[in-house]
Protein backbone atom coordinates (compact mmCIF):
# COMPACT_ATOMS: atom_id res chain seq x y z
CA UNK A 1 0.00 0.00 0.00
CA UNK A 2 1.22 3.35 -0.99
CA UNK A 3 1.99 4.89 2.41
CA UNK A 4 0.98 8.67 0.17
CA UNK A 5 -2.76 7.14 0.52
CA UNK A 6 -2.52 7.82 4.14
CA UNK A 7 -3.44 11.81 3.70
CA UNK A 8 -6.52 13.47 3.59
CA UNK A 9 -6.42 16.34 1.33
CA UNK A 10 -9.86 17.96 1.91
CA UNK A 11 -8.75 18.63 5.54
CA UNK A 12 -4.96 19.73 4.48
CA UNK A 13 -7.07 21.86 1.94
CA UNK A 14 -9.68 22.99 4.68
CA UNK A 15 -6.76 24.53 7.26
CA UNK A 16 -5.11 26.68 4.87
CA UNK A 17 -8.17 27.48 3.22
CA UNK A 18 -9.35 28.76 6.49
CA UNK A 19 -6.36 30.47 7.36
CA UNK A 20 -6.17 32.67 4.40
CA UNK A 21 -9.48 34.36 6.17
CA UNK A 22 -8.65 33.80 9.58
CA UNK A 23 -4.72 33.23 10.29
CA UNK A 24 -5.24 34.09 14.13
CA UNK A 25 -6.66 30.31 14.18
CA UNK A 26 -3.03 29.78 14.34
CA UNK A 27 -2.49 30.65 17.73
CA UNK A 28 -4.84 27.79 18.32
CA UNK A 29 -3.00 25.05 16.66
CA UNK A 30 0.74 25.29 18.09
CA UNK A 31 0.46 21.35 17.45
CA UNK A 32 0.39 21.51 13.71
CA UNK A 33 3.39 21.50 12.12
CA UNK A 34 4.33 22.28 8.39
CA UNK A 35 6.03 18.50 7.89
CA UNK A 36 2.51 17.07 8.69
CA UNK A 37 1.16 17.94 5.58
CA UNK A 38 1.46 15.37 3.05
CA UNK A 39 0.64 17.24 0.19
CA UNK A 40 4.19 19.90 -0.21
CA UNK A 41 2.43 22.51 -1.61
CA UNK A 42 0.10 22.76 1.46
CA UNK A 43 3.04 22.21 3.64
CA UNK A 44 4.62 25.31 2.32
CA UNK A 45 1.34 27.42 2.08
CA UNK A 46 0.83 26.33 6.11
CA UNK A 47 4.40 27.68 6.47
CA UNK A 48 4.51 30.85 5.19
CA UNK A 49 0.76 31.58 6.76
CA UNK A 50 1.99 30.86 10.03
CA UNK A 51 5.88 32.99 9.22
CA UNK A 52 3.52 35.95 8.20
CA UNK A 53 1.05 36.09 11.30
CA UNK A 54 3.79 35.05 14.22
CA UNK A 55 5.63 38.32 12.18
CA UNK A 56 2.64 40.79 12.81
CA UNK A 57 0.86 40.51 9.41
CA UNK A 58 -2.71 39.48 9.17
CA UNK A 59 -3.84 39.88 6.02
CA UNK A 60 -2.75 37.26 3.83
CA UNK A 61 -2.66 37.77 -0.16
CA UNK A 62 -0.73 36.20 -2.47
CA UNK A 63 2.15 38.57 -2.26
CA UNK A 64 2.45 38.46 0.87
CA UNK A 65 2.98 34.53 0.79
CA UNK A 66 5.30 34.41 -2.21
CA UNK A 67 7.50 37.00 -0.46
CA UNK A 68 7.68 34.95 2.49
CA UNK A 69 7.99 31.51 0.66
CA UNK A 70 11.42 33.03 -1.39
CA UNK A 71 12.74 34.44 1.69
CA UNK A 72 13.67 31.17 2.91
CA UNK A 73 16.14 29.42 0.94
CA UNK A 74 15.69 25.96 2.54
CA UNK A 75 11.95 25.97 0.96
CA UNK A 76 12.67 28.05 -2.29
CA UNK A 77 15.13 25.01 -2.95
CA UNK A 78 12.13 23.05 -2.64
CA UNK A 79 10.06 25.32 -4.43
CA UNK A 80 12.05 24.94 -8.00
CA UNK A 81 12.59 20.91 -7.39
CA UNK A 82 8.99 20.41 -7.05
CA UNK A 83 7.76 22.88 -9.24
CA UNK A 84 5.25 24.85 -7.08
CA UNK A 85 1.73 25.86 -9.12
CA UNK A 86 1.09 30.35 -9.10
CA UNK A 87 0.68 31.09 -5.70
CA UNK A 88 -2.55 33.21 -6.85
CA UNK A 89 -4.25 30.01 -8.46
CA UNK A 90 -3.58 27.97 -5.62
CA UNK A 91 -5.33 30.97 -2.90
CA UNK A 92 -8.11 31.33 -5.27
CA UNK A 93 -8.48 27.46 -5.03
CA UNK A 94 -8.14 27.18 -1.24
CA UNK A 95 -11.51 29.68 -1.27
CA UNK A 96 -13.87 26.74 -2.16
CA UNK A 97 -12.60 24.71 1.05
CA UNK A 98 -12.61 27.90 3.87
CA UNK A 99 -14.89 27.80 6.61
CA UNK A 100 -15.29 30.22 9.31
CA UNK A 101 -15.75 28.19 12.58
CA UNK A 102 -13.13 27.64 15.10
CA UNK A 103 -13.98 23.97 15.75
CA UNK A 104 -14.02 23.32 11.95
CA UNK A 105 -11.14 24.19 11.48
CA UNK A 106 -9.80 22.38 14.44
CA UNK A 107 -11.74 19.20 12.82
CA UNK A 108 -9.38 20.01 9.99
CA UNK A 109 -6.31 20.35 11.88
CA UNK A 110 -6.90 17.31 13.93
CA UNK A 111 -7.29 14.81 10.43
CA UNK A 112 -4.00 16.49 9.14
CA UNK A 113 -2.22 15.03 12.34
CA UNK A 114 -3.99 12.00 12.75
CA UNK A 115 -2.83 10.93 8.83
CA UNK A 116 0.53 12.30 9.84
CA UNK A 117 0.71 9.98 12.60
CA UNK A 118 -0.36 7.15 10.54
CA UNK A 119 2.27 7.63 8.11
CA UNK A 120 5.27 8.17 10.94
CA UNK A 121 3.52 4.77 12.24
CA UNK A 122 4.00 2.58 9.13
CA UNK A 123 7.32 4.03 8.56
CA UNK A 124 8.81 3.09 12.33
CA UNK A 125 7.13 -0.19 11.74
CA UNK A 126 8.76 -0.97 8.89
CA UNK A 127 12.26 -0.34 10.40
CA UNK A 128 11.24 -2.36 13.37
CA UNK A 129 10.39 -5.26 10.78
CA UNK A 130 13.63 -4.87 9.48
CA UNK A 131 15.13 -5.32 12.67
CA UNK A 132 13.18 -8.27 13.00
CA UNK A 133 14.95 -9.63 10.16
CA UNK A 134 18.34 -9.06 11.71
CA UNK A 135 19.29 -12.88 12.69
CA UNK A 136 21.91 -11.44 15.16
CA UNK A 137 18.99 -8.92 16.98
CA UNK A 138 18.80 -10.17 20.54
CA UNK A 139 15.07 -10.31 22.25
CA UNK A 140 16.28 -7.60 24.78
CA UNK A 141 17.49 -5.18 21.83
CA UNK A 142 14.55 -5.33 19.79
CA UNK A 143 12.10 -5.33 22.75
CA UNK A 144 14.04 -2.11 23.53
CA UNK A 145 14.24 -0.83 19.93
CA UNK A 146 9.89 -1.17 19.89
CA UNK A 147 9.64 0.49 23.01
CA UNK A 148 11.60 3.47 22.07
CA UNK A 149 10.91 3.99 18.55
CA UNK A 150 7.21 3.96 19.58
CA UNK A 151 7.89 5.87 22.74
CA UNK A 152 9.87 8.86 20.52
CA UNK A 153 6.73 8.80 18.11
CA UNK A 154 3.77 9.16 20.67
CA UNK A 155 6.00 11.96 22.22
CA UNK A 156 5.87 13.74 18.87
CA UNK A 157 2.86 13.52 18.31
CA UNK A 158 1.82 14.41 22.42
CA UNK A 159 0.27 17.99 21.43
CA UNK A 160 -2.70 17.02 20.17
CA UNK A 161 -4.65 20.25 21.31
CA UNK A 162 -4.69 23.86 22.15
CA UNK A 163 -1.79 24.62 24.71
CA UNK A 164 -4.28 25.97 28.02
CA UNK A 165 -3.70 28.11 31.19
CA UNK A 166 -3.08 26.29 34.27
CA UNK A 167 -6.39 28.40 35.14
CA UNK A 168 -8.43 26.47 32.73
CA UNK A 169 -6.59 23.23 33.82
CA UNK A 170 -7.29 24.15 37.86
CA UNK A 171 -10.33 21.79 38.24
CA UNK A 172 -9.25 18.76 36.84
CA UNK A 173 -5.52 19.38 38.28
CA UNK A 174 -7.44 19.76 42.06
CA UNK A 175 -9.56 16.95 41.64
CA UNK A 176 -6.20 14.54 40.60
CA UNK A 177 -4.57 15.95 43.78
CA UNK A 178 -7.90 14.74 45.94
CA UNK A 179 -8.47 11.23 44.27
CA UNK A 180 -4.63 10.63 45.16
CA UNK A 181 -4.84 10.85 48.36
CA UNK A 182 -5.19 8.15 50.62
CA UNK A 183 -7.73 7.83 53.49
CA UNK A 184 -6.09 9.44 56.17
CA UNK A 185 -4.64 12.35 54.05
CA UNK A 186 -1.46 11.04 53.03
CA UNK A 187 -0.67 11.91 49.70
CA UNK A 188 1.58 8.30 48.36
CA UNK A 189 2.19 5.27 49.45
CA UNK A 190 3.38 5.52 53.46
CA UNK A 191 6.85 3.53 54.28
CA UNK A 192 6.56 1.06 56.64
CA UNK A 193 7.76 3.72 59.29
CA UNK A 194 5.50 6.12 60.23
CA UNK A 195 8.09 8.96 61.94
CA UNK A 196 8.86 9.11 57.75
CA UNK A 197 5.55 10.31 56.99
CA UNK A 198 6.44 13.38 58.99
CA UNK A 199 8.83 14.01 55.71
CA UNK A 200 7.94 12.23 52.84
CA UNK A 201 5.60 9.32 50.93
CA UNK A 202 6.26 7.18 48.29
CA UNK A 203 5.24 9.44 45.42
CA UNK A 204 4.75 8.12 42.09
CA UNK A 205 7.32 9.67 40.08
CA UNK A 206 9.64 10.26 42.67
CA UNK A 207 13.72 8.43 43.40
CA UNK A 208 13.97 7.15 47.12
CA UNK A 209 17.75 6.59 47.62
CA UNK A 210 18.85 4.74 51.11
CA UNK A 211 22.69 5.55 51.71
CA UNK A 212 24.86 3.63 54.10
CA UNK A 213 27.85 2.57 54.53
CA UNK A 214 29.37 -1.00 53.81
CA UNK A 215 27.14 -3.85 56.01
CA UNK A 216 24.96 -1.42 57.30
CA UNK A 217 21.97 -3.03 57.02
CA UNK A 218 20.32 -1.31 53.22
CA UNK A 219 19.38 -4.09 51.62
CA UNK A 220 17.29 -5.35 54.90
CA UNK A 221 16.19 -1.50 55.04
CA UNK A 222 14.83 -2.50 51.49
CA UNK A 223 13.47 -5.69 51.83
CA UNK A 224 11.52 -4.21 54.93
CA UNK A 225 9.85 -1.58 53.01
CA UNK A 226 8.66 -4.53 50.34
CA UNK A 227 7.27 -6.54 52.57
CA UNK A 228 5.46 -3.85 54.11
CA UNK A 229 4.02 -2.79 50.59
CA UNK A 230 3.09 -6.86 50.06
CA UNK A 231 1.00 -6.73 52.98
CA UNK A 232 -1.08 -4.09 51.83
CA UNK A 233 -2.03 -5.14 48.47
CA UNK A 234 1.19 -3.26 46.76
CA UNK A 235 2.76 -5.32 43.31
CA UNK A 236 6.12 -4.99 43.90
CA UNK A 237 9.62 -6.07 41.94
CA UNK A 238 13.05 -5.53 43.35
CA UNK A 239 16.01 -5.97 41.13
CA UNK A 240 18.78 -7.65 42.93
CA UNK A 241 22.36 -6.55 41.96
CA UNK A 242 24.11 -8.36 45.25
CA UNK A 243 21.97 -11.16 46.09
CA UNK A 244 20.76 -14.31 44.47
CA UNK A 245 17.16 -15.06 45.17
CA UNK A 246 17.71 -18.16 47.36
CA UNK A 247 20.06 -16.11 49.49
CA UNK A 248 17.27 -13.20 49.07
CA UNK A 249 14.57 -15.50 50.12
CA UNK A 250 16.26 -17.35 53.22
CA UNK A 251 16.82 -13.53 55.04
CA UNK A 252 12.76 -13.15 53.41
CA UNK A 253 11.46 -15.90 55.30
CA UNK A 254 13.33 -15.04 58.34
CA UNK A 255 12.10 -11.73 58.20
CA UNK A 256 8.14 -12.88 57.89
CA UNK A 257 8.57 -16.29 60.24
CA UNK A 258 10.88 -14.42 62.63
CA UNK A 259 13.00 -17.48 62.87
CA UNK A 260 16.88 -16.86 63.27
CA UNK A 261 18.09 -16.90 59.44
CA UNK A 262 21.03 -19.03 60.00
CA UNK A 263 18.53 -21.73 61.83
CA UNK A 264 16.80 -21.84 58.42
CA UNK A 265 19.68 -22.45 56.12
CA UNK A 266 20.65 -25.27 58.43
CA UNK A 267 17.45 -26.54 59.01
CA UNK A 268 17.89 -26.76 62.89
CA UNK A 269 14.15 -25.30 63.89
CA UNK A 270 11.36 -27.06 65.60
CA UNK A 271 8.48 -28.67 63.94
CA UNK A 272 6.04 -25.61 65.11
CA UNK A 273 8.52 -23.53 63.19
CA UNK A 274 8.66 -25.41 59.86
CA UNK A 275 4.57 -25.10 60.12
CA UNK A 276 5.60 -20.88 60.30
CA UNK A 277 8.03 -21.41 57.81
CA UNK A 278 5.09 -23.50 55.22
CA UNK A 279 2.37 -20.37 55.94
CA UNK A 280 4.57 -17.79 54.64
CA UNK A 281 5.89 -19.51 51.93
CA UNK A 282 2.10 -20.39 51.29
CA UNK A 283 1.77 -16.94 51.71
CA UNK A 284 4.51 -15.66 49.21
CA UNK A 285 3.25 -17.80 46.30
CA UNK A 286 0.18 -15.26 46.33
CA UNK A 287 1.86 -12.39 45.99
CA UNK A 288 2.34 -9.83 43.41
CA UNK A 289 5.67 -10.04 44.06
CA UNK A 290 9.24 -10.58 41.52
CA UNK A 291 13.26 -10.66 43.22
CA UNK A 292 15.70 -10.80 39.81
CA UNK A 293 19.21 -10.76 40.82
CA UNK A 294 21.06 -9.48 37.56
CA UNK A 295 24.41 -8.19 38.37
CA UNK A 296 24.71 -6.70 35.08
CA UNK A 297 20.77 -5.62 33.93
CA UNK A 298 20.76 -3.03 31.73
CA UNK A 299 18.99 0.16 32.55
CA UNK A 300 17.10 -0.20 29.55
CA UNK A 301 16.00 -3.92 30.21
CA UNK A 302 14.77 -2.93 33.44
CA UNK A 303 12.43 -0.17 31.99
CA UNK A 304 11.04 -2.78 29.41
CA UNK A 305 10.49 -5.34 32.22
CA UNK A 306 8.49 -2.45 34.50
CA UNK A 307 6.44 -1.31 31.63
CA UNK A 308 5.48 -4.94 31.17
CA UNK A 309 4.56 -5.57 34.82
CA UNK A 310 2.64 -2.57 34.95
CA UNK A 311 0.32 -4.33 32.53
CA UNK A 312 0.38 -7.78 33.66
CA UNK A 313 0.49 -7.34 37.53
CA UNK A 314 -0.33 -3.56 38.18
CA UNK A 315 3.40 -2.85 39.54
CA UNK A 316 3.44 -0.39 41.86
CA UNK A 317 6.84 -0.36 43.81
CA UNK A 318 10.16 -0.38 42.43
CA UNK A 319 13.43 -1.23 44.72
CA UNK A 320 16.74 -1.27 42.96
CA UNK A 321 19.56 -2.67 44.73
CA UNK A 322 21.88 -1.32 44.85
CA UNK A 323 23.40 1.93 42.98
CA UNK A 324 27.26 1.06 42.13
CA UNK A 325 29.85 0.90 39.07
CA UNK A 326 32.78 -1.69 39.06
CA UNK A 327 34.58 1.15 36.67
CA UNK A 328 38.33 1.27 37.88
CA UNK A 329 38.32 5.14 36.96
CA UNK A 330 36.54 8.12 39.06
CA UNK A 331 35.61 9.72 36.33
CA UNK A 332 34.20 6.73 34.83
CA UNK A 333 32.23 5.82 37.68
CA UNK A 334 31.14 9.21 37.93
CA UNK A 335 29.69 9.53 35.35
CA UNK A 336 28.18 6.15 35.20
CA UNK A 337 26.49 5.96 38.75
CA UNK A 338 25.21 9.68 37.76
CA UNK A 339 23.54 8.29 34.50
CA UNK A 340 21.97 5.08 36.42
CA UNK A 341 20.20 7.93 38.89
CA UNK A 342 18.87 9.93 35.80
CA UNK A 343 17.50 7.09 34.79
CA UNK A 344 15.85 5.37 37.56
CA UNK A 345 14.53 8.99 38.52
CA UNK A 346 13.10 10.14 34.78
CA UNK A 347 12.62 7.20 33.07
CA UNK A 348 11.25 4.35 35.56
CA UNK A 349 10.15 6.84 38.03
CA UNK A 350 8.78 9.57 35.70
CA UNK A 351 7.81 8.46 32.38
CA UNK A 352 6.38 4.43 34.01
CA UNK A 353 4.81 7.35 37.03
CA UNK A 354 6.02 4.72 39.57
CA UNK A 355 8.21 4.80 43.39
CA UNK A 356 11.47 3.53 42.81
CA UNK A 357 13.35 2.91 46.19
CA UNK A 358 17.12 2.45 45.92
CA UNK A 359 20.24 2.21 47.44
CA UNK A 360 24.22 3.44 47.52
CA UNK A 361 27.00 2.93 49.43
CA UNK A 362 28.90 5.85 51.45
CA UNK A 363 32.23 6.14 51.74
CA UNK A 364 34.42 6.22 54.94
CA UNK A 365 33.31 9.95 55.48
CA UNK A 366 29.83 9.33 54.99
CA UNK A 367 29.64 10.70 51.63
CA UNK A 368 27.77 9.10 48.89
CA UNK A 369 30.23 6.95 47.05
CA UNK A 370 31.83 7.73 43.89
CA UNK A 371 29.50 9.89 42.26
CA UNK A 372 27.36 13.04 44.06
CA UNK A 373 25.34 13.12 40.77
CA UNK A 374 23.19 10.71 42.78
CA UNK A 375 22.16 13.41 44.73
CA UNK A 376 21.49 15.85 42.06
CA UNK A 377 19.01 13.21 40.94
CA UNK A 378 17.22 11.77 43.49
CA UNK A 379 14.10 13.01 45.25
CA UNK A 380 14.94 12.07 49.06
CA UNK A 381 18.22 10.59 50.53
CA UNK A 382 17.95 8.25 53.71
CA UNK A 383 21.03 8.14 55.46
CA UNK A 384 20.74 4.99 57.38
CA UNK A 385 23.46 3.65 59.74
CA UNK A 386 24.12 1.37 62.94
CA UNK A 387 24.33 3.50 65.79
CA UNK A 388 27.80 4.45 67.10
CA UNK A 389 28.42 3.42 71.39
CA UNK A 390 28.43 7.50 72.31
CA UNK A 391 24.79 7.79 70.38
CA UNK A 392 23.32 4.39 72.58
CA UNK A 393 24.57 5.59 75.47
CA UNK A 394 23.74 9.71 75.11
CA UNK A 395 20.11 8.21 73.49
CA UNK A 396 19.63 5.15 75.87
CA UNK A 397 19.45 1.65 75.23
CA UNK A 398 15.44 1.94 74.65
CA UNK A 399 16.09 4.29 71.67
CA UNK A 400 17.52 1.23 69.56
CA UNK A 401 21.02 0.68 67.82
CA UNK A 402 20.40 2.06 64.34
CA UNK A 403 19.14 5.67 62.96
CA UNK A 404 17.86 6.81 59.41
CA UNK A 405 18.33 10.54 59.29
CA UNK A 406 16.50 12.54 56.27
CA UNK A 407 19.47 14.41 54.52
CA UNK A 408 17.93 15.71 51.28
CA UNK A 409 14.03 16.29 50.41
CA UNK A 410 12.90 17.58 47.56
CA UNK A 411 9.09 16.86 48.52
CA UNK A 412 9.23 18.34 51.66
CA UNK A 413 11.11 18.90 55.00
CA UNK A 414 14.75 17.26 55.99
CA UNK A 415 16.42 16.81 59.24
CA UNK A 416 18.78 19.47 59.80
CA UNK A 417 22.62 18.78 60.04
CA UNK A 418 22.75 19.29 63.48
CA UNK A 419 23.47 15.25 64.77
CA UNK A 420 20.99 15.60 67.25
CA UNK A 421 18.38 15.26 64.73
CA UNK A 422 17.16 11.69 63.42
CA UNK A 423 14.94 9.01 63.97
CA UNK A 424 15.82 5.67 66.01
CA UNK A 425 15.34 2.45 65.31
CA UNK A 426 15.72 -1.10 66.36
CA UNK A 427 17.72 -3.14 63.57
CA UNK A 428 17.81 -7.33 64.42
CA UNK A 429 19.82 -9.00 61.91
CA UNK A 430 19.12 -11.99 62.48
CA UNK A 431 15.73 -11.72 62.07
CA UNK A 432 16.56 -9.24 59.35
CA UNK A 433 13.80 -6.87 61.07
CA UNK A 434 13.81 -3.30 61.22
CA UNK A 435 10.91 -1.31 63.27
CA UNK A 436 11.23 2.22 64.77
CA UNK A 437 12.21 2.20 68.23
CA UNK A 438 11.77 4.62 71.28
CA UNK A 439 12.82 8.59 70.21
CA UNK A 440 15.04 10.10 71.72
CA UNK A 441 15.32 13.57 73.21
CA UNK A 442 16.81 16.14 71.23
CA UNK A 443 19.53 17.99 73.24
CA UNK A 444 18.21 21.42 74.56
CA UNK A 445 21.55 22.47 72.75
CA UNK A 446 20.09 22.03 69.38
């Protein structure tokens, strides 16, 4: 089929028709674009009609056009290789298809795109089919490749209307604020702890980033926050860089059963326990629930996989553990780690509208490792530690062994730098639990 069928010249006919009499209907069309004309000739007439008004001049005659049309050397090229008809035939043709409504002419305006979009359709499908074709194309590249290519076209095409004033948007904006709240007022998802909902939510849309140091505890910090998003009805997927899923589910199980870990990889627990142990497993094959550990995932692979849960499982949570390059150079990992945290944060978070939780390591300082980009990216860092022997005893034994204190917060209020300031918790590894714990009192210092 001739992909040229795929126009509708009436309605490419009908907008510059209507134009000629009324080129303020430009202003309402910033969506239509000269290259979605099929036809050239109307592509060029749309061009210089919308040149002419943006520069002040509202009457539009033939002269007018053909001065503007050979001012512009791009499209007078054109003009001569495609042999362009008198511009005064062509306006006194364009009379018989002018009409003098508004939403005619945004009937018009809306076929030209549609057919435009049809055509940019068929001609990304084609190259998809030739990538199909490609016996060395890996599933992952061309799933990739379709996602893209399609994603890059419905962007193109996003502006399908008039541009409006956040005044004539107010209602519907107010009413999406109210449906997404929850029943008690939060606005999110609420963590598992509820001294965080004092600072943030899990926003859709929004890059959670938990920094510790080495064997402090993150990945139970994540795994805590799943479970707790499992329980209430949450699909969730974490993508494992560290830990195998065995390894992930033993500290799991421990975690729901409350049986020592180590007791369950050597089997040494009593008969009431295995019964414990056969519920939650029971209870984990119901769940919306998928652990991948992929040392080496691409960033792109992930996205793919997300978008496809969304449709098959309703994903709602994102954890990525953990944020790290194995790049020998600074600059390398710099740049790398920085790149991973734009992503996570505009492309799962944003453009998939979903929480991603996440993690990096600190460094001996208690800086974030390798790359600040991470927090240039993210939307609230967690800086979550064991407790040091001065903080137990100044806080008291009550007030637990760990802390998470809120150093950046882009959604709302952070703890201040002062190291007074944090929430306490009680961290059991071998239970691999994590709840909040007794607060402290903040020095009258501070």
């Amino acid at each position: 089929m001739d992909i040229s069928e795929l126009s509708d010249v009436q309605s490419e006919s009908g907008v510059i028709g209507t134009l000629i009499r009324h080129p303020e209907y430009v202003e309402h069309s910033d969506y239509l674009q000269p290259n979605h004309f099929e036809d050239f000739n109307n592509s060029c007439m749309y061009w210089a009609i919308r040149e002419l008004y943006n520069d002040g001049i509202t009457h539009i005659d033939a002269y007018n056009v053909s001065n503007k049309l050979q001012s512009y050397s791009a499209i007078q090229k054109n003009l001569s290789q495609y042999n362009l008809p008198s511009i005064q035939e062509q306006m006194r043709l364009f009379e018989y298809t002018a009409r003098e409504s508004l939403e005619e002419y945004h009937m018009f305006a809306q076929n030209v795109v549609t057919y435009a979009f049809k055509r940019d359709l068929v001609t990304t499908l084609q190259r998809v089919e030739k990538d199909c074709f490609q016996h060395d194309t890996s599933l992952e590249t061309l799933n990739h490749t379709v996602y893209s290519q399609l994603d890059n076209l419905t962007k193109k095409y996003l502006m399908t209307s008039e541009v409006q004033t956040l005044g004539d948007q107010l209602d519907d904006i107010w009413n999406e604020i109210i449906s997404r709240r929850t029943d008690d007022g939060m606005y999110g998802m609420p963590s598992k702890y509820k001294s965080f909902s004092n600072f943030f939510t899990y926003e859709p849309g929004e890059l959670f980033v938990v920094q510790a140091k080495y064997k402090q505890g993150k990945s139970v910090f994540l795994m805590n926050e799943v479970v707790h998003k499992l329980k209430n009805g949450v699909a969730s997927l974490v993508i494992d860089r560290e830990m195998p899923t065995r390894l992930y589910t033993e500290r799991l199980l421990s975690h729901l059963s409350g049986i020592d870990v180590n007791r369950i990889k050597n089997g040494r627990y009593s008969s009431e326990e295995a019964q414990e142990l056969k519920k939650w497993m029971d209870w984990l094959k119901k769940q919306p629930f998928i652990h991948i550990y992929d040392p080496d995932m691409s960033m792109e692979k992930i996205f793919s996989l997300c978008r496809m849960l969304q449709n098959k499982m309703n994903l709602g949570f994102v954890v990525y553990d953990y944020l790290k390059s194995n790049e020998t150079s600074t600059s390398d990992n710099y740049n790398i780690l920085g790149a991973k945290c734009d992503f996570l944060k505009n492309q799962i978070a944003g453009k998939l509208n979903l929480p991603v939780l996440a993690a990096c390591q600190l460094n001996r300082n208690g800086e974030v490792q390798d790359s600040i980009k991470i927090n240039q990216y993210l939307s609230v860092a967690i800086k979550w530690g064991y407790k040091t022997q001065e903080m137990i005893a100044r806080d008291g034994i009550q007030c637990g062994n760990a802390y998470a204190k809120i150093e950046i917060n882009r959604l709302g209020r952070h703890h201040p730098e002062d190291d007074d300031q944090y929430i306490d918790f009680t961290f059991n590894g071998d239970t691999m639990t994590i709840v909040e714990a007794e607060q402290h009192e903040i020095s009258e210092d501070y």
